[in-house]
C-alpha atoms as a PDB file:
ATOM      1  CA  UNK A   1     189.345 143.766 -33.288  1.00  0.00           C
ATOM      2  CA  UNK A   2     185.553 143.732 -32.649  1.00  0.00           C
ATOM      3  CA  UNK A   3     184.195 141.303 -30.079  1.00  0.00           C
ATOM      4  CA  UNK A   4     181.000 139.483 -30.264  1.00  0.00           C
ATOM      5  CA  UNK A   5     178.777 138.001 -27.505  1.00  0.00           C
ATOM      6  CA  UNK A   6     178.849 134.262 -27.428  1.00  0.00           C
ATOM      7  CA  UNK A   7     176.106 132.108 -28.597  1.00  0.00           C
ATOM      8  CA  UNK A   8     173.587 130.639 -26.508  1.00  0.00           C
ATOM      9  CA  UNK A   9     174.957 127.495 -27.079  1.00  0.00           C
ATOM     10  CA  UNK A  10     178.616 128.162 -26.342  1.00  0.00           C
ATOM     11  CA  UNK A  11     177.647 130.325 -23.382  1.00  0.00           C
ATOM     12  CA  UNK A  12     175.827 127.273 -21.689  1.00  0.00           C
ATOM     13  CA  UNK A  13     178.654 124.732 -22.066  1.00  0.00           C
ATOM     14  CA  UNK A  14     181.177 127.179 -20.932  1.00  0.00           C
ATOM     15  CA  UNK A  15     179.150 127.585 -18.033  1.00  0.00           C
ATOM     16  CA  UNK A  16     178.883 123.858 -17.290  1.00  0.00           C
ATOM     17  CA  UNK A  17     182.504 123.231 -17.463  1.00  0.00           C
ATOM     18  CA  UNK A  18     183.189 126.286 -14.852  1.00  0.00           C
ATOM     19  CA  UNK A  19     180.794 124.902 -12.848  1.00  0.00           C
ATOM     20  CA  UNK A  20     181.439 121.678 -13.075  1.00  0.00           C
ATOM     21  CA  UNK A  21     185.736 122.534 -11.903  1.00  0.00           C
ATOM     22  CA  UNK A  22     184.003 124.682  -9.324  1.00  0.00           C
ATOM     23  CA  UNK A  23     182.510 121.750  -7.622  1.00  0.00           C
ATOM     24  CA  UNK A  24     185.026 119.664  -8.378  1.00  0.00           C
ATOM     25  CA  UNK A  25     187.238 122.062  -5.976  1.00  0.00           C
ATOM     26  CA  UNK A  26     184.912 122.104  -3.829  1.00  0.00           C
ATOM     27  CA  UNK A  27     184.456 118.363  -3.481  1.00  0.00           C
ATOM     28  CA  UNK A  28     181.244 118.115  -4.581  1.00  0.00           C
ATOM     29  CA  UNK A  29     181.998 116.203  -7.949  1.00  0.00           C
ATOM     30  CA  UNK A  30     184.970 113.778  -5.911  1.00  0.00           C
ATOM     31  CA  UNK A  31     186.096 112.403  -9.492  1.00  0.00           C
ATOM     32  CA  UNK A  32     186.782 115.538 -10.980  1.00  0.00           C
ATOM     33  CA  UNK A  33     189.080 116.924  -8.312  1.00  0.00           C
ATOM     34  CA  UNK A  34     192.230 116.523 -10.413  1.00  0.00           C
ATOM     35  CA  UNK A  35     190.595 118.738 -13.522  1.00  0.00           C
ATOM     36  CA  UNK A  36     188.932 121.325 -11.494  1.00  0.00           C
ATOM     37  CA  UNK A  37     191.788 124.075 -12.710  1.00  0.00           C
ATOM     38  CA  UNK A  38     191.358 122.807 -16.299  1.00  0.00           C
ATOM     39  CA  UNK A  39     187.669 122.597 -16.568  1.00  0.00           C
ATOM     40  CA  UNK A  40     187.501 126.713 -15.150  1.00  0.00           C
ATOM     41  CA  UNK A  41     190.414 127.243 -17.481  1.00  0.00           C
ATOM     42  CA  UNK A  42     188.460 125.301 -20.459  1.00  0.00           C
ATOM     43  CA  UNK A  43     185.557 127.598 -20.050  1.00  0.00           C
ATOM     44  CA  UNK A  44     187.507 130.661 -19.870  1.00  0.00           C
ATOM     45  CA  UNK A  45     188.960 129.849 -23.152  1.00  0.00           C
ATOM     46  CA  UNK A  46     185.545 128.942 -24.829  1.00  0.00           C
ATOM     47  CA  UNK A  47     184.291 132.361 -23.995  1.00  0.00           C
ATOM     48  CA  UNK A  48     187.322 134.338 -24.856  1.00  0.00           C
ATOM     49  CA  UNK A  49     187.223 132.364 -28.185  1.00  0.00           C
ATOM     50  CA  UNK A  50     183.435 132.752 -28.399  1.00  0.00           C
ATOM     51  CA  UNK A  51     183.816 136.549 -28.267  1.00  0.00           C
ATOM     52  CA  UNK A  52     186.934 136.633 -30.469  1.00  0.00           C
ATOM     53  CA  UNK A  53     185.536 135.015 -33.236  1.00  0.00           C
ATOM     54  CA  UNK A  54     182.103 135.363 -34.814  1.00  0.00           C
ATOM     55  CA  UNK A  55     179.635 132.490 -35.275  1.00  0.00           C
ATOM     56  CA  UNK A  56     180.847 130.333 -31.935  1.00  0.00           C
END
């Protein structure tokens, strides 16, 4: 199984939803607090499927 980098694209928005439960732990973003695990978790699986499969 060959990996691929991710897109721009995908790359960015994975980025913004690990920093986005980042903050949220860290109370920055209040009204995120209760999905700061799944937003880092979200973007981990973006990029893993991002470099899994071609053209994400």
């Amino acid at each position: 199984m060959g990996l691929t980098p991710p897109s721009i694209s995908m790359f960015f928005i994975s980025t913004l939803a690990g920093g986005a439960g980042i903050a949220a732990r860290l109370g920055y973003v209040p009204i995120l607090a209760p999905l700061a695990f799944w937003l880092v978790a979200l973007a981990f699986v973006l990029l893993w499927l991002a470099s899994v499969f071609r053209n994400l």
